[in-house]
Structure formats: C-alpha cells, structure tokens
Protein backbone atom coordinates (compact mmCIF):
# COMPACT_ATOMS: atom_id res chain seq x y z
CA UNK A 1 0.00 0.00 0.00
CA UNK A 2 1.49 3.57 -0.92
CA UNK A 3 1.32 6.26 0.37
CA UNK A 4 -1.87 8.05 -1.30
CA UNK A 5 -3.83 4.71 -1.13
CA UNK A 6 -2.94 5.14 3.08
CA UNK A 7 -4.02 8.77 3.03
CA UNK A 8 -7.20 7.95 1.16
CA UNK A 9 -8.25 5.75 3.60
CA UNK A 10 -7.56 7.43 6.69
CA UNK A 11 -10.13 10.24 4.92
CA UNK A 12 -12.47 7.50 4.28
CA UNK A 13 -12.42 6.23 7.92
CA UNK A 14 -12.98 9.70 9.09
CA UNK A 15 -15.59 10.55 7.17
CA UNK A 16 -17.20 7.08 8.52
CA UNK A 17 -16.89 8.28 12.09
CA UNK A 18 -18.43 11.62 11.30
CA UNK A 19 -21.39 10.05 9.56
CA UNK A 20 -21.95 7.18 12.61
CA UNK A 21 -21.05 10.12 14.99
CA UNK A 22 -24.00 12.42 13.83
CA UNK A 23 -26.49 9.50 13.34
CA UNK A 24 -26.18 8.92 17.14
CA UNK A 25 -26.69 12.26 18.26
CA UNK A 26 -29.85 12.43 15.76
CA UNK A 27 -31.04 9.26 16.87
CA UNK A 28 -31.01 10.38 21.03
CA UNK A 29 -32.68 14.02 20.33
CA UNK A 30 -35.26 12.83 17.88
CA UNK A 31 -36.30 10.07 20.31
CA UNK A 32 -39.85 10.94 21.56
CA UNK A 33 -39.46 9.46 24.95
CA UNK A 34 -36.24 11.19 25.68
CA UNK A 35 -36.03 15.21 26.92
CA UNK A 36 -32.80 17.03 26.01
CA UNK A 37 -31.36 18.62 28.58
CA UNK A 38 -31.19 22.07 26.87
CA UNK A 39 -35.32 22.05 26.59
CA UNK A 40 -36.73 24.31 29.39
CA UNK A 41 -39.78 22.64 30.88
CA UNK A 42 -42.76 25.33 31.18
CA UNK A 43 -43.40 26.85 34.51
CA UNK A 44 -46.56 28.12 36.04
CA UNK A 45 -47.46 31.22 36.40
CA UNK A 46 -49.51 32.02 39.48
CA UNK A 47 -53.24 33.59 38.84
CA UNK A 48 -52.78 37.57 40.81
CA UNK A 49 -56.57 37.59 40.95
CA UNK A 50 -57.11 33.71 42.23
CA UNK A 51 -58.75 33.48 45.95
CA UNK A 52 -55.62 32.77 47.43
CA UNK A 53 -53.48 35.68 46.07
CA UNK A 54 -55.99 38.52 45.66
CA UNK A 55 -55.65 39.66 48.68
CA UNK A 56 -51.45 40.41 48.20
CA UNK A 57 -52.69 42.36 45.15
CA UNK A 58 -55.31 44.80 47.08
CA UNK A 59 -51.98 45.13 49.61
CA UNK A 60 -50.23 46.69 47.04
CA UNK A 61 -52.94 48.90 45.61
CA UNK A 62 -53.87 50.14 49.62
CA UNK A 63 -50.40 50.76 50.17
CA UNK A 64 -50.31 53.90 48.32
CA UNK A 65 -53.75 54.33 49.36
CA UNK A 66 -53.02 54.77 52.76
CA UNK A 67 -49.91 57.09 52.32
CA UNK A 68 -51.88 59.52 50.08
CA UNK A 69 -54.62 59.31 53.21
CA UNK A 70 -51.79 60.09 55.51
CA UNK A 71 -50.33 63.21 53.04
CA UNK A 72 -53.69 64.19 52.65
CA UNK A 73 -54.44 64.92 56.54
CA UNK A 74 -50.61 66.41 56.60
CA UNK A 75 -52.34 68.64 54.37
CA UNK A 76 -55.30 69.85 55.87
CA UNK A 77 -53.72 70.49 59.00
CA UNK A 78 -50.56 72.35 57.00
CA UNK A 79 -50.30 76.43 56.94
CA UNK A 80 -51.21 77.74 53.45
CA UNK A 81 -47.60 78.57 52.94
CA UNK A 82 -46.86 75.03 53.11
CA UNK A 83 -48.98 73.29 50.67
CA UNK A 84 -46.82 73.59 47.70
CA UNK A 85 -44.64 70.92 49.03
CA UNK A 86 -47.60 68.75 50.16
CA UNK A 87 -49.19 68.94 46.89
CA UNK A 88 -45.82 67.72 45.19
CA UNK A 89 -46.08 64.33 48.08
CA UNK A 90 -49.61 64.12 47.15
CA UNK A 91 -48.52 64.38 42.95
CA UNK A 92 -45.66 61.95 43.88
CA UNK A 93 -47.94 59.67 45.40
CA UNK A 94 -50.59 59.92 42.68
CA UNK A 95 -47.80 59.10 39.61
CA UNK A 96 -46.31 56.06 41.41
CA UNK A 97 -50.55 54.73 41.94
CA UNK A 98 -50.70 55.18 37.98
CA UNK A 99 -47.41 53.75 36.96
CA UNK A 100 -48.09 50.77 38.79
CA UNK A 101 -49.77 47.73 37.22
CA UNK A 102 -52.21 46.00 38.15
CA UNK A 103 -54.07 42.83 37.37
CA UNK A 104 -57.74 42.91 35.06
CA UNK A 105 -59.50 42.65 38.28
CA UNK A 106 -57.81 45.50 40.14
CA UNK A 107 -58.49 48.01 37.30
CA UNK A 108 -61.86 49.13 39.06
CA UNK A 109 -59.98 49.62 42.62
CA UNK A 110 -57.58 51.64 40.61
CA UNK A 111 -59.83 53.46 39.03
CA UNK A 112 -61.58 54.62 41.91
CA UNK A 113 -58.15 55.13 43.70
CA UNK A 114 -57.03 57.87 41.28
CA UNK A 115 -60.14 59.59 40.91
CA UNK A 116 -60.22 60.40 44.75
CA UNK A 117 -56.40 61.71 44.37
CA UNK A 118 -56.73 63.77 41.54
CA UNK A 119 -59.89 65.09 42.78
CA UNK A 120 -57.97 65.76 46.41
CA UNK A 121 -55.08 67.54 44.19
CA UNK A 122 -57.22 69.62 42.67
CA UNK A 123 -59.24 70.71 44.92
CA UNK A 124 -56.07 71.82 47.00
CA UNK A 125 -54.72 73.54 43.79
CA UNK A 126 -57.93 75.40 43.79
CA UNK A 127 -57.39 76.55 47.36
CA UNK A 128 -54.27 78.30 46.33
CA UNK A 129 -55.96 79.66 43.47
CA UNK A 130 -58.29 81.46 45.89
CA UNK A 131 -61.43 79.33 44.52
CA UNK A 132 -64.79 79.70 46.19
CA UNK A 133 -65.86 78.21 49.67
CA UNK A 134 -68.50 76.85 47.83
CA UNK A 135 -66.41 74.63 44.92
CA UNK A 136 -64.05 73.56 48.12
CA UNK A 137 -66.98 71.94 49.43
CA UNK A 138 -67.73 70.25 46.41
CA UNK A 139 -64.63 68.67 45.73
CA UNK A 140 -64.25 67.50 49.60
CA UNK A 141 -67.86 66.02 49.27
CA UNK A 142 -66.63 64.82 46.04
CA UNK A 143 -63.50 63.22 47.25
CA UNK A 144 -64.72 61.57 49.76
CA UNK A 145 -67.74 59.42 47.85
CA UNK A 146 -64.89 58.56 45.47
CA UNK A 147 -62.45 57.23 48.41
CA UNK A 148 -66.02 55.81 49.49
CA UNK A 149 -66.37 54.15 46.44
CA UNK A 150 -62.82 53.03 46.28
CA UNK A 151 -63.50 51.50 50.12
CA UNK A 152 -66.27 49.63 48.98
CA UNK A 153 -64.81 47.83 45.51
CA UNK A 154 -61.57 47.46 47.38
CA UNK A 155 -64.20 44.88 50.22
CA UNK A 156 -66.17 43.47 47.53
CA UNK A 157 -62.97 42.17 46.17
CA UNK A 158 -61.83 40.60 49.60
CA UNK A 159 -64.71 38.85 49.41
CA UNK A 160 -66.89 41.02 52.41
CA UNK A 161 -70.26 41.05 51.52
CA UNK A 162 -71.74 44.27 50.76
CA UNK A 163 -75.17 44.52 50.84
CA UNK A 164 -76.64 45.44 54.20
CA UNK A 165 -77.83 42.42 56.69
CA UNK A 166 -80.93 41.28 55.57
CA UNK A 167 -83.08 40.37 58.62
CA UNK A 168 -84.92 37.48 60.09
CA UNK A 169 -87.95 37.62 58.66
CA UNK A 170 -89.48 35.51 62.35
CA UNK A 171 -87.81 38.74 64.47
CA UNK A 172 -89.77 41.57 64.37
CA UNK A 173 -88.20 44.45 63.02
CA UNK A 174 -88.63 47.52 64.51
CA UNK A 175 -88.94 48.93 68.03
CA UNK A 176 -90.90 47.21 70.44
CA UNK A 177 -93.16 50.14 70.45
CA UNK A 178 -93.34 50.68 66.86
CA UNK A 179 -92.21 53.78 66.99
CA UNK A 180 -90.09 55.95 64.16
CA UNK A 181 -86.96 58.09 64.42
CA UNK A 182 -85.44 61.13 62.40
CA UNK A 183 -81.84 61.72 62.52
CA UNK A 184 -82.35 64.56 64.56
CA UNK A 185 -84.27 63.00 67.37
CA UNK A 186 -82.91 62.28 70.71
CA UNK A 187 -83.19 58.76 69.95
CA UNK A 188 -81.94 56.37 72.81
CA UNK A 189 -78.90 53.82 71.78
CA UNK A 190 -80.96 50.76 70.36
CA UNK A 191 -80.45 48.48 73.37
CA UNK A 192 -76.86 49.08 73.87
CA UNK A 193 -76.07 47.84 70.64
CA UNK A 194 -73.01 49.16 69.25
CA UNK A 195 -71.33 49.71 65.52
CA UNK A 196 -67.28 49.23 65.36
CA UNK A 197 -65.15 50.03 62.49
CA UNK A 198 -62.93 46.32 61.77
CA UNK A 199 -61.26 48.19 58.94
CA UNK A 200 -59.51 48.13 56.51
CA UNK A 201 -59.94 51.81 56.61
CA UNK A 202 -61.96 54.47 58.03
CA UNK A 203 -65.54 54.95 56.93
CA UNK A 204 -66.99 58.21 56.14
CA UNK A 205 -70.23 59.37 58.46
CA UNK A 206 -72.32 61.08 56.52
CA UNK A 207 -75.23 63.81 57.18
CA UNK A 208 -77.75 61.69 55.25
CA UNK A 209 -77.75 57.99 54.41
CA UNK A 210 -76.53 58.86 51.04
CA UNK A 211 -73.56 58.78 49.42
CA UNK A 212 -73.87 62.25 48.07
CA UNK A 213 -74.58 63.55 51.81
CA UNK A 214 -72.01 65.91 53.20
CA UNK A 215 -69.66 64.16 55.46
CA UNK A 216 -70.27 64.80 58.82
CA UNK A 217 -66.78 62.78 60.33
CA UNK A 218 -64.95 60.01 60.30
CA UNK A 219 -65.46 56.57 62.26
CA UNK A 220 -61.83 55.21 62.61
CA UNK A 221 -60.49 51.70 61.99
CA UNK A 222 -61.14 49.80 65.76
CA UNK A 223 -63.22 52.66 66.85
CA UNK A 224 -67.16 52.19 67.84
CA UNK A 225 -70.27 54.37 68.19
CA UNK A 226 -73.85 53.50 69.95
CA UNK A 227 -76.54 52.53 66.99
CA UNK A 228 -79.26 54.21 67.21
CA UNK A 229 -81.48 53.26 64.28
CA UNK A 230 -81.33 51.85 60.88
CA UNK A 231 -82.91 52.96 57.54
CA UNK A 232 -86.04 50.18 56.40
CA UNK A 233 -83.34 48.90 53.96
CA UNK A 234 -80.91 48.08 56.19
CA UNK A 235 -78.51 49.96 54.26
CA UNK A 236 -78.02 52.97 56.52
CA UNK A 237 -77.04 52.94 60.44
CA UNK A 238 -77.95 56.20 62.96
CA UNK A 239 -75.07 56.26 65.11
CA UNK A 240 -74.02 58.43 67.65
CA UNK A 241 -71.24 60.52 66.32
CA UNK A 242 -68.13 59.74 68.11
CA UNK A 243 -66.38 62.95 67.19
CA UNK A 244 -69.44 65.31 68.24
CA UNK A 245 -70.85 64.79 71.37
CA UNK A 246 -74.52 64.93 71.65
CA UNK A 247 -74.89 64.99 67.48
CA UNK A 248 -75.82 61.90 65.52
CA UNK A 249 -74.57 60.77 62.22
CA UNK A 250 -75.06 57.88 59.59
CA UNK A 251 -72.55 55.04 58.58
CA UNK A 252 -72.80 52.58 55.30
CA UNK A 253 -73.92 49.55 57.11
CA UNK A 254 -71.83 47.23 54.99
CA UNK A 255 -68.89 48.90 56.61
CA UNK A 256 -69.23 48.27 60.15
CA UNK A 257 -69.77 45.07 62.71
CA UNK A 258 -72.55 45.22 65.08
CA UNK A 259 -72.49 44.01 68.65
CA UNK A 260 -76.05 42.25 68.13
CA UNK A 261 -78.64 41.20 65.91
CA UNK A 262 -79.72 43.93 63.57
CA UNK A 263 -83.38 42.71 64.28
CA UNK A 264 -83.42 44.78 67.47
CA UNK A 265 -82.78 47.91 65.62
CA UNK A 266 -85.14 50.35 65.33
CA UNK A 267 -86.09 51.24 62.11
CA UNK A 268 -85.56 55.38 61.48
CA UNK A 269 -87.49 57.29 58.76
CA UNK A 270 -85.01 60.20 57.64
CA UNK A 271 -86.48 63.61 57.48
CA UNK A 272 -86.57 64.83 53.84
C-alpha cells in the first residue's frame, strides 16, 4: 500500500466516524421518549386575581392608598404657605398609583383610587388659586364618595359582603313600640347595641344615608359608636357621632360590625 492509497483511507475512515457520529446524536434528540437537557420545561405562572393571592394584590394597591390618606391629613392640618410641598407628596404619590400595574380585576380599585387623588389635588390647587368656599366643598364632598367608592370595591374584592344584613324575617323588626326616628331626634342607643369600624380603613359618616350627603366625620379603623337606628333597607345605620358629642350621624352599614342582631334595631325614617 502507498502512500496516497494510506491517506485515502484514513479520509475515508474519518468521514465514517463523522457520519456514525451524527447519526447517534440524531437518533437520542429525535427520540420521543427522551427530553434534552437544553429544553426548558414550562413553569406556572400564578393567577394575581385567584382566591388565594388577591388579597397580596389589594396590599399593594392600599399601600399607596393609605400614604396619600396620611399626606392628605398632613395637608389639611398644614399652613397655606406650606402646601406647595404637600401637593408635590400628594402628585408623587398619585404618579407612582398610575405607573403601577395591576391585574384585570384590580383596574376598578384603581380606578376609583385615582379619581379620589386627583380630585384631592385639585381641589387643594384650587385653594391656592383662591377658589370659592362653595367649589371647596364640592370637591371634599366629592373626594370623599370617590375614596367611598374606592372602600367599597376594594371589600367586595376581599370577598366582604356588601349589601346590608338582611333580617330574620321571624324577628320583628322595629322597636318594640313601633315607633319611628329622624336623625335629629334624641333617639336612645338601640339596646346598647353598638357599631365598630374592623377596617380596613376608616368609613366616612355622613349627614344623610346617602352617598352624596355631606360628610359629617370620620369613624376610625377599631373605633365604635352607639346605633341608634337603621334605615327600612338596612342599608343605613344612625349612630351616635363619636367625634361630636350629643350629634348623631349615619354610617354605610356594609362597613361596620354590630355588637347584636340587627333585628333589634329600630327602624328610622329620615327627614326629607
């Protein structure tokens, strides 16, 4: 054998190698019933809105809530010459609650949420201007049946019901001596039962059991007030106002735990 004929075949046996070689390699990958190590198996993505996470997600979204609440009573207690820098907090505040996202079933919450801080923002913006008394009160009444609103979607999606108690239809349901109320009778506490705040936040008391009613205080998270009557829908509860001694006030019934049964609550008529 000479020389080429040697060199010849070592290309030949080579080439062989290659060919058995790369037929292997094709043969373990394009096996069905074997995974190659480079393929990534799929991972699962949790559901943000499922029962068991939902509640992290409202966290988030309350979070700024709660320290545009705290700005915002910085600011109503703050010197006129001082607001400038409060209403930058409160702007701060406001751009970080757009820029963040939020799941398809927080957009609502969110929605609500900015309407009560732009409507706080401008209303203080106004104030500087030197706007009316008159368009002040608007936009606090305003802001607070948005934050209202944003209260009650942010409950509804922690799963608290909110519709008011519906009572037993066996109980009777109003005084024992039939008798109506008004909110601005000197109506006796409805056999020591009492109304507490559990929270998340405080709920507005308003003048009215209405939403568009002007506010009339504020029953803190933890705090409680004597009932003294509900509305015939058991939507509305006539509480003694906590910060005014002496002066009653209404509460969203959804928003508050009672003491007792709400069958041994008088029924009040509001005066027109």
């Amino acid at each position: 054998m000479n020389k080429i004929q040697r060199i010849i075949i070592v290309i030949l046996a080579a080439s062989l190698f290659s060919l058995v070689s790369c037929s292997s390699q094709a043969t373990v990958t394009d096996d069905p019933t074997k995974t190659p190590a480079a393929v990534l198996q799929p991972t699962h993505t949790p559901d943000p809105c499922a029962p068991e996470n939902i509640q992290t997600e409202v966290e988030i979204v309350h979070k700024l809530m709660r320290e545009f609440d705290d700005a915002s009573i910085l600011a109503a207690n703050s010197p006129a010459g001082q607001l400038s820098d409060t209403i930058a907090n409160l702007q701060r505040i406001r751009r970080d609650a757009e820029d963040l996202k939020v799941p398809a079933c927080l957009n609502q919450l969110k929605t609500h949420q900015l309407a009560h801080m732009n409507t706080v923002i401008n209303t203080m913006v106004s104030f500087m201007g030197g706007t009316t008394q008159e368009t002040l009160n608007d936009g606090i009444a305003l802001a607070r049946r948005q934050h209202d609103e944003y209260t009650l979607e942010m409950l509804r999606l922690l799963g608290v019901t909110l519709v008011a108690a519906t009572p037993d239809p066996n109980q009777p349901t109003s005084a024992p001596d039939g008798t109506t109320g008004t909110p601005n009778a000197q109506a006796a506490p409805a056999a020591g039962i009492t109304a507490t705040n559990p929270g998340p936040t405080s709920a507005n008391l308003r003048s009215a059991p209405d939403l568009n009613a002007s506010a009339s205080g504020i029953l803190e998270v933890g705090q409680t007030a004597n009932v003294l009557g509900i509305t015939a829908d058991y939507g509305w509860l006539l509480i003694e106002n906590p910060g005014q001694p002496g002066a009653t006030a209404w509460v969203y019934s959804s928003l508050v735990e009672l003491s007792s049964g709400i069958n041994t609550i008088p029924i009040i008529t509001p005066t027109p």
